[in-house]
N, C-alpha and C. Protein backbone atom coordinates (compact mmCIF):
# COMPACT_ATOMS: atom_id res chain seq x y z
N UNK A 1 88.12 116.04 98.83
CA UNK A 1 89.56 115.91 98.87
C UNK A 1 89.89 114.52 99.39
N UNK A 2 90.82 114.27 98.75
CA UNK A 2 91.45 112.58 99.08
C UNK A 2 91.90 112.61 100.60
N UNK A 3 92.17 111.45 101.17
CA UNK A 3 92.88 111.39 102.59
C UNK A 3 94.09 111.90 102.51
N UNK A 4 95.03 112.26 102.89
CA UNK A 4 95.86 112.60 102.92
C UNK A 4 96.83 111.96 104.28
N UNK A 5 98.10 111.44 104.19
CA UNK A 5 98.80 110.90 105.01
C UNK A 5 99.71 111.64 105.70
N UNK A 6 99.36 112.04 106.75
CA UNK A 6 100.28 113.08 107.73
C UNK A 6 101.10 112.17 108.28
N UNK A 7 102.23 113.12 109.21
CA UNK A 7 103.19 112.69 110.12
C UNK A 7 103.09 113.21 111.93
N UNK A 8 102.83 112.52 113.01
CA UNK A 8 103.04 113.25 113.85
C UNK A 8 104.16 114.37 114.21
N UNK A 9 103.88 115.36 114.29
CA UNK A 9 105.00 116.43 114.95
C UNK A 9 105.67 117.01 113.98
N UNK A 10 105.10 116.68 112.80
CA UNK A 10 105.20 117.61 111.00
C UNK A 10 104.51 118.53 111.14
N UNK A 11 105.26 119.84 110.92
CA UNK A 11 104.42 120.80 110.07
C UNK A 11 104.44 121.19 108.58
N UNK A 12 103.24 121.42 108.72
CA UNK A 12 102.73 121.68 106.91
C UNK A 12 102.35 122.86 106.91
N UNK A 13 102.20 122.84 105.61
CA UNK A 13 102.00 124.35 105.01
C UNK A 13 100.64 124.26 103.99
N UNK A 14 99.44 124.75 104.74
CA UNK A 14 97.97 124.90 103.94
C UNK A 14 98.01 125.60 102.70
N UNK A 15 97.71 124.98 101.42
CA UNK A 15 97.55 126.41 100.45
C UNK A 15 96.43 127.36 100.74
N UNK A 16 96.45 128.25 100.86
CA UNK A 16 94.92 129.48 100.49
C UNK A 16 94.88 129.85 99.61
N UNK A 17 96.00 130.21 98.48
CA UNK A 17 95.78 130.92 97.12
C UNK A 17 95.58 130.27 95.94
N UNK A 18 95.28 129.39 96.43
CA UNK A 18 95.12 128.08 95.10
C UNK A 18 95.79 127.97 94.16
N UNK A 19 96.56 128.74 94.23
CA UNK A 19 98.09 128.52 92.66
C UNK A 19 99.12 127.41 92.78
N UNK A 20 98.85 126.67 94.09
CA UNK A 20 100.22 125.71 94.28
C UNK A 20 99.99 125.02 92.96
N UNK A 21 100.79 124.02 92.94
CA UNK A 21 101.28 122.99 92.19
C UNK A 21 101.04 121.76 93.03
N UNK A 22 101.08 121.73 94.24
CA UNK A 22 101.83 120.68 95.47
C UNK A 22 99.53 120.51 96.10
N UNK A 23 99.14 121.28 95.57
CA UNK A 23 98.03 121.08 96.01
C UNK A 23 97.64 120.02 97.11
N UNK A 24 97.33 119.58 98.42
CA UNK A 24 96.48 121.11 99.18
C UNK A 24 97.71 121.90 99.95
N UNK A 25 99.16 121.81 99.61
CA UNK A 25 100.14 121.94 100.29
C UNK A 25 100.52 123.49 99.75
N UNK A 26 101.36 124.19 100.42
CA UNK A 26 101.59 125.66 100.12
C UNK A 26 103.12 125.09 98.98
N UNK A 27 103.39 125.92 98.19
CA UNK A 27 104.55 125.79 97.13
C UNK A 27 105.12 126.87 96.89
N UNK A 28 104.51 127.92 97.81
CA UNK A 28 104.70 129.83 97.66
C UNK A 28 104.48 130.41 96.65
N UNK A 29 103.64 129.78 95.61
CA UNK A 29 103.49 130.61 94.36
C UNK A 29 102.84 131.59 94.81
N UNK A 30 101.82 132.02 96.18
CA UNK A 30 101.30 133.18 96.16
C UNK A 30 102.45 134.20 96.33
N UNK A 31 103.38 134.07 96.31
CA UNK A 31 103.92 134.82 96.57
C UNK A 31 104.71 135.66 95.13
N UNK A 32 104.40 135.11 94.19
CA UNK A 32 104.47 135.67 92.75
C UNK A 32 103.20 136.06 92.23
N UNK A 33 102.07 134.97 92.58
CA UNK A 33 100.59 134.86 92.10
C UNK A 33 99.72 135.70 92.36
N UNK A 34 100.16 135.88 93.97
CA UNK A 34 99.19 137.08 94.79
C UNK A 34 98.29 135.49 95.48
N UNK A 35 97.42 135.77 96.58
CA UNK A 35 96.90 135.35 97.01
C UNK A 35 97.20 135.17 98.41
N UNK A 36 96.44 134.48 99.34
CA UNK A 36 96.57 134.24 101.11
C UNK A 36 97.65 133.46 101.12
N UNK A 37 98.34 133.94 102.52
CA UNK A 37 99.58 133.45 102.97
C UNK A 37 98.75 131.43 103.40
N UNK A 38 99.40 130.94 103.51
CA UNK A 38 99.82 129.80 104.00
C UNK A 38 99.12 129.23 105.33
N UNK A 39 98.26 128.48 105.36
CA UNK A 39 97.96 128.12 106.69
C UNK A 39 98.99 127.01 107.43
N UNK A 40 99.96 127.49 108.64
CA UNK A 40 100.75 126.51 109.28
C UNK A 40 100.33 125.82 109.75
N UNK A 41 99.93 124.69 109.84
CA UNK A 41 99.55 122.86 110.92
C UNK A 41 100.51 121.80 111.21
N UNK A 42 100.38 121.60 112.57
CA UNK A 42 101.19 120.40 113.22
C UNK A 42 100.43 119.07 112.88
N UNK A 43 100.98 118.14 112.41
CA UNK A 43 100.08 116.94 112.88
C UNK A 43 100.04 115.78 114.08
N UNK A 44 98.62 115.88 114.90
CA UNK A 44 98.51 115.86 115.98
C UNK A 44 98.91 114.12 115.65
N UNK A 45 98.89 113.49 114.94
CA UNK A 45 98.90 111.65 114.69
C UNK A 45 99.59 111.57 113.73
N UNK A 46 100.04 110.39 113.17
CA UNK A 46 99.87 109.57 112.12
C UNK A 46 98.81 108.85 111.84
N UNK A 47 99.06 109.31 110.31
CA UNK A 47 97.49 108.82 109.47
C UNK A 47 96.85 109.77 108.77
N UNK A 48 95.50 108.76 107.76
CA UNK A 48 95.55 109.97 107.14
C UNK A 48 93.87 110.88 107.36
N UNK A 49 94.15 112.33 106.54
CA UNK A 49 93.60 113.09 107.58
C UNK A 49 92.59 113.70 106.27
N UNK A 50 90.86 113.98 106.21
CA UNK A 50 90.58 114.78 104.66
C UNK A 50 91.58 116.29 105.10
N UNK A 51 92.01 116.85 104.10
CA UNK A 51 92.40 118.52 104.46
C UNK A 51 90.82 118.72 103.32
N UNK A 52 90.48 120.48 103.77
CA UNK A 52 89.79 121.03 102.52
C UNK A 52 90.31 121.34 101.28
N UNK A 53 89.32 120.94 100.45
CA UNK A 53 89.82 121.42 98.71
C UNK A 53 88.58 122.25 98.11
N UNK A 54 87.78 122.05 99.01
CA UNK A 54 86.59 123.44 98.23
C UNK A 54 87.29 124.87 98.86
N UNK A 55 87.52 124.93 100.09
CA UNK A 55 87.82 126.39 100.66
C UNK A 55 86.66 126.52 101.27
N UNK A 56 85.23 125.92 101.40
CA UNK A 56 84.24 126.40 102.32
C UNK A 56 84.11 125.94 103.74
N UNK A 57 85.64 125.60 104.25
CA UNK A 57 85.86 124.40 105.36
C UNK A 57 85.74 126.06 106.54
N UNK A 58 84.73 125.85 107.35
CA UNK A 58 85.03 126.86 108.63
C UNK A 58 86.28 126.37 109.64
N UNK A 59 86.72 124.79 109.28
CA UNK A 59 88.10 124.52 110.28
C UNK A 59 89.19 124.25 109.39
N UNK A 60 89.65 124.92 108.65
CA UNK A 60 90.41 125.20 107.42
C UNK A 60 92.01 124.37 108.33
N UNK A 61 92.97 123.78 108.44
CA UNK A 61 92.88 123.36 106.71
C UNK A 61 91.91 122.23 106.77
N UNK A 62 90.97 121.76 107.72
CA UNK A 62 90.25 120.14 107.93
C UNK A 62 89.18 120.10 106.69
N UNK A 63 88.86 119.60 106.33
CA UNK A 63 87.38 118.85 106.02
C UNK A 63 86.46 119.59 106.93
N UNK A 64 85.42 119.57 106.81
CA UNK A 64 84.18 119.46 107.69
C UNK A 64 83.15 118.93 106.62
N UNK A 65 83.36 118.88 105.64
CA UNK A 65 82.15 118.54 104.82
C UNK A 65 80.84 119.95 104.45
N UNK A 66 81.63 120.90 104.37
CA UNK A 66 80.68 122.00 103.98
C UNK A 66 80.35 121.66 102.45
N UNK A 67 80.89 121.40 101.48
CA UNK A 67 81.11 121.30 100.04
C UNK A 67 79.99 120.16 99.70
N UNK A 68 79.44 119.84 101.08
CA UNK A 68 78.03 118.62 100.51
C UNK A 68 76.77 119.75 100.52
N UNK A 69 77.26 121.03 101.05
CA UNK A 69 75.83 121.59 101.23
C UNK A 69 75.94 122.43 101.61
């Protein structure tokens, strides 16, 4: 997943159901689509941050780099 440019003291909205549009951002299509609610995050800085795009992230919405292995 690309960097992504947060805002301090923004919250966002994680997709889990992978139907957004707004990808890695929530757009509520699960909520027609079916799928996991929304992960809520503050951002602790400005700047930009990996989020996950495989889904095998154990610190969801972050990166960790599971998707190398």
């Amino acid at each position: 997943m690309p960097v992504i440019e947060l805002v301090k003291g923004k919250t966002y909205k994680y997709c889990t159901c992978g139907h957004s549009a707004s990808m890695p951002f929530c757009d509520s299509a699960h909520v027609t689509k079916g799928g996991g609610k929304p992960i809520l995050f503050t951002a602790e800085k400005d700047g930009g941050v990996a989020l996950c795009g495989c889904g095998k992230s154990s610190n969801k919405p972050y990166c960790d780099g599971s998707h190398n292995g």
